[in-house]
C-alpha atoms as a PDB file:
ATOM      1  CA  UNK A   1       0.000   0.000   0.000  1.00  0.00           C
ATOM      2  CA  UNK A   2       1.507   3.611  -0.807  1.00  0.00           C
ATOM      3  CA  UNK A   3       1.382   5.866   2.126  1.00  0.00           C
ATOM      4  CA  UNK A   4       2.936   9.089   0.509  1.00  0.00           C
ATOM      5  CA  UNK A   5       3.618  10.859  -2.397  1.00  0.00           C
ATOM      6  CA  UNK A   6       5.403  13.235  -4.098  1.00  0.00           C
ATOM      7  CA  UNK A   7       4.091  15.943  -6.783  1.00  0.00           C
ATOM      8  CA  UNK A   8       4.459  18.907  -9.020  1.00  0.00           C
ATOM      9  CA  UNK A   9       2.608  21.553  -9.404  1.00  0.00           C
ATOM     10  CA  UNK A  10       2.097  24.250 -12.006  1.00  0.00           C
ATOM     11  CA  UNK A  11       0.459  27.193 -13.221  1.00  0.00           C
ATOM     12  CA  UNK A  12       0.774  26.733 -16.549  1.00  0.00           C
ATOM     13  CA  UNK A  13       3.163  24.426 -19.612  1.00  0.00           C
ATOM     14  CA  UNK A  14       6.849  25.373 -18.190  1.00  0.00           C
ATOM     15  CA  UNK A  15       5.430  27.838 -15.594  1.00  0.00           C
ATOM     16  CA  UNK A  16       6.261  27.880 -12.407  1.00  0.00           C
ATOM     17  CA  UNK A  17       6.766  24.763 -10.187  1.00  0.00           C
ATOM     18  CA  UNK A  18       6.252  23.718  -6.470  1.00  0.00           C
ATOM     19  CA  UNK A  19       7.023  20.210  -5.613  1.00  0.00           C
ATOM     20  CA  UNK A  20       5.805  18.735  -2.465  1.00  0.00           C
ATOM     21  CA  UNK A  21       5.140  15.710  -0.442  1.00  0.00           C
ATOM     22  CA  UNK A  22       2.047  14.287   1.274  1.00  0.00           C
ATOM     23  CA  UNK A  23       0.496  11.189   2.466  1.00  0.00           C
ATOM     24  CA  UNK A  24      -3.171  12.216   1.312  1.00  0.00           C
ATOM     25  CA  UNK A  25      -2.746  13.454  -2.521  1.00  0.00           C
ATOM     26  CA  UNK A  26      -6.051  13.985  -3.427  1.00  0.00           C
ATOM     27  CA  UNK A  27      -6.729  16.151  -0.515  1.00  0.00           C
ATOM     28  CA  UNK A  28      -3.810  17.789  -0.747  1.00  0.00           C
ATOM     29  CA  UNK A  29      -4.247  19.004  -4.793  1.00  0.00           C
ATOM     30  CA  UNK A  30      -7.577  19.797  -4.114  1.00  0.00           C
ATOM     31  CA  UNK A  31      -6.318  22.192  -1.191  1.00  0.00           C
ATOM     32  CA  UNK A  32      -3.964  23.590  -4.004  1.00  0.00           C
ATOM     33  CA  UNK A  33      -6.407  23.887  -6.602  1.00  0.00           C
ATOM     34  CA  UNK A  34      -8.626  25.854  -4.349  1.00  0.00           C
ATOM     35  CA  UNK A  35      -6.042  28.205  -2.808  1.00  0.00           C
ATOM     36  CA  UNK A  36      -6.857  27.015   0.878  1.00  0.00           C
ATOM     37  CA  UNK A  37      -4.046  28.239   2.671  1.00  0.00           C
ATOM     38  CA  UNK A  38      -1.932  31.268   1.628  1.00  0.00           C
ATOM     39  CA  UNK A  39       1.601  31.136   0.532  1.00  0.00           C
ATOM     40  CA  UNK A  40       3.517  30.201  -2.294  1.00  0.00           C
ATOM     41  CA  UNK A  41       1.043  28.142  -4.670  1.00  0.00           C
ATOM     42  CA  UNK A  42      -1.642  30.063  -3.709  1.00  0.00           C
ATOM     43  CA  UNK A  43       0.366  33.396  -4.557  1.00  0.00           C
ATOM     44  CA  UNK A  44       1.216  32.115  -8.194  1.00  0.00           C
ATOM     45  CA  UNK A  45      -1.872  30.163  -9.170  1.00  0.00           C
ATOM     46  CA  UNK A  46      -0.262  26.540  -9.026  1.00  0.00           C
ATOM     47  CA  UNK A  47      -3.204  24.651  -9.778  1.00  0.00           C
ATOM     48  CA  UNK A  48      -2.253  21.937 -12.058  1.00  0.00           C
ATOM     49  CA  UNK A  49      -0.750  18.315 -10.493  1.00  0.00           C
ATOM     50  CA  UNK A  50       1.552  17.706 -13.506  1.00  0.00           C
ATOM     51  CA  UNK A  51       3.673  15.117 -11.870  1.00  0.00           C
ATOM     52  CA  UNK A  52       3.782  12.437  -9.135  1.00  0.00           C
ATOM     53  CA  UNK A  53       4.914   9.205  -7.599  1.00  0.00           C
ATOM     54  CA  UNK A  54       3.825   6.833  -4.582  1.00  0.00           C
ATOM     55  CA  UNK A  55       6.175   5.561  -2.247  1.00  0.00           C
ATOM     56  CA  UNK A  56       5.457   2.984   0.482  1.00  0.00           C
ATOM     57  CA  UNK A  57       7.406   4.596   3.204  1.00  0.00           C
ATOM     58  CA  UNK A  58       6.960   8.555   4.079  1.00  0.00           C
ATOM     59  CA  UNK A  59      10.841   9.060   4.499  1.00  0.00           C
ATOM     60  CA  UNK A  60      11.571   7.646   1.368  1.00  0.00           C
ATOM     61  CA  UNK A  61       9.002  10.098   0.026  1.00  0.00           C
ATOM     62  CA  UNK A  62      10.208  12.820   1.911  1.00  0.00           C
ATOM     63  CA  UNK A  63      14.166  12.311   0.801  1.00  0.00           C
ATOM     64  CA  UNK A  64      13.042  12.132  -2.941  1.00  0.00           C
ATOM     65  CA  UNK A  65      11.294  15.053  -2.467  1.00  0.00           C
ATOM     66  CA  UNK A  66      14.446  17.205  -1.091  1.00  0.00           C
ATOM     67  CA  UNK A  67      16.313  15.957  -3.917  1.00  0.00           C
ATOM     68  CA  UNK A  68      13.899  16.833  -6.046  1.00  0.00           C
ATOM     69  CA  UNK A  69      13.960  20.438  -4.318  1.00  0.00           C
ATOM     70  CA  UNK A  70      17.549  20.667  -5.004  1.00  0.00           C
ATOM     71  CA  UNK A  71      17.636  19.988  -8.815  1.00  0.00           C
ATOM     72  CA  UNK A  72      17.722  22.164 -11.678  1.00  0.00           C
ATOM     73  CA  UNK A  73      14.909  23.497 -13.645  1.00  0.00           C
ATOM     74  CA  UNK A  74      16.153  21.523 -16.131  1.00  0.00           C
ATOM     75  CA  UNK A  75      15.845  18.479 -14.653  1.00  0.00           C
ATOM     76  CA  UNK A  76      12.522  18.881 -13.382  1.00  0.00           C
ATOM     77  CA  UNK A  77      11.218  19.798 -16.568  1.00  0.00           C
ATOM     78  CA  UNK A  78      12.451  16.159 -17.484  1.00  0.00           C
ATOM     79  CA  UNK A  79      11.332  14.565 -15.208  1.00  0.00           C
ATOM     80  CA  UNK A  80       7.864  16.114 -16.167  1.00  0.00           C
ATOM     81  CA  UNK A  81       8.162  15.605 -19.806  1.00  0.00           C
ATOM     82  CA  UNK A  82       9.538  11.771 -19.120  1.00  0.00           C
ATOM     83  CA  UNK A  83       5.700  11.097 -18.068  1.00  0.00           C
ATOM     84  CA  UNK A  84       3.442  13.921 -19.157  1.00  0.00           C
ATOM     85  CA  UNK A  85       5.266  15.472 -22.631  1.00  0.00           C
ATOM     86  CA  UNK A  86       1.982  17.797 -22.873  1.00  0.00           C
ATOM     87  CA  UNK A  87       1.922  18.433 -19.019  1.00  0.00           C
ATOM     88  CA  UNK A  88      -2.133  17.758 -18.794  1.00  0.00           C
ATOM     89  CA  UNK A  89      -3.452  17.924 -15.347  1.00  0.00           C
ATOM     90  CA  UNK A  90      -3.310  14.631 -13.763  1.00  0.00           C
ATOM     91  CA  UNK A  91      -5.899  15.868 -10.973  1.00  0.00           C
ATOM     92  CA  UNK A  92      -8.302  13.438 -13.378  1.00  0.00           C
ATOM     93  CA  UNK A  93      -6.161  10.880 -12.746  1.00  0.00           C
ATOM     94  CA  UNK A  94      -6.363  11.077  -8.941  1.00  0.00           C
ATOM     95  CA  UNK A  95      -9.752  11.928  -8.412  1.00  0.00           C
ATOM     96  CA  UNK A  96     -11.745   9.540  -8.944  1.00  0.00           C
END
């Protein structure tokens, strides 16, 4: 069973990007997409999940995210593009 996750967010097709962890995606995009707290993705409109991945354990989750934190633009943008070229919101995905 996957207890955490890891995700990008955006506000647009190489806009700007937040990446985050949390053991409760769903809730945690929808709290994006509806700017529930103030702050960073609220502030530039990151509403679209273009990006995640599951891990079983939260520290493994919470090291990829921090290495994650700590890459390029660049690279991020890859990793996006690896998995969603067109970067289409994946809240669809998630939601259901």
């Amino acid at each position: 069973m996957k207890s955490s996750f890891v995700y990008l967010m955006s506000n647009h097709p190489n806009g700007v990007l937040y990446c985050g962890v949390t053991s409760d995606l769903v809730r945690r995009v929808a709290q994006h997409r509806t700017g529930a707290f103030d702050g960073f993705t609220k502030r530039y409109g990151l509403t679209t999940l273009v990006w995640f991945e599951a891990h079983e354990e939260v520290t493994s989750a919470i090291t990829r995210e921090k290495a994650i934190k700590h890459w390029s633009r660049a690279r991020k943008v890859r990793l996006i593009h690896d998995s969603n070229r067109d970067w289409r919101d994946l809240w669809g995905e998630i939601s259901q």
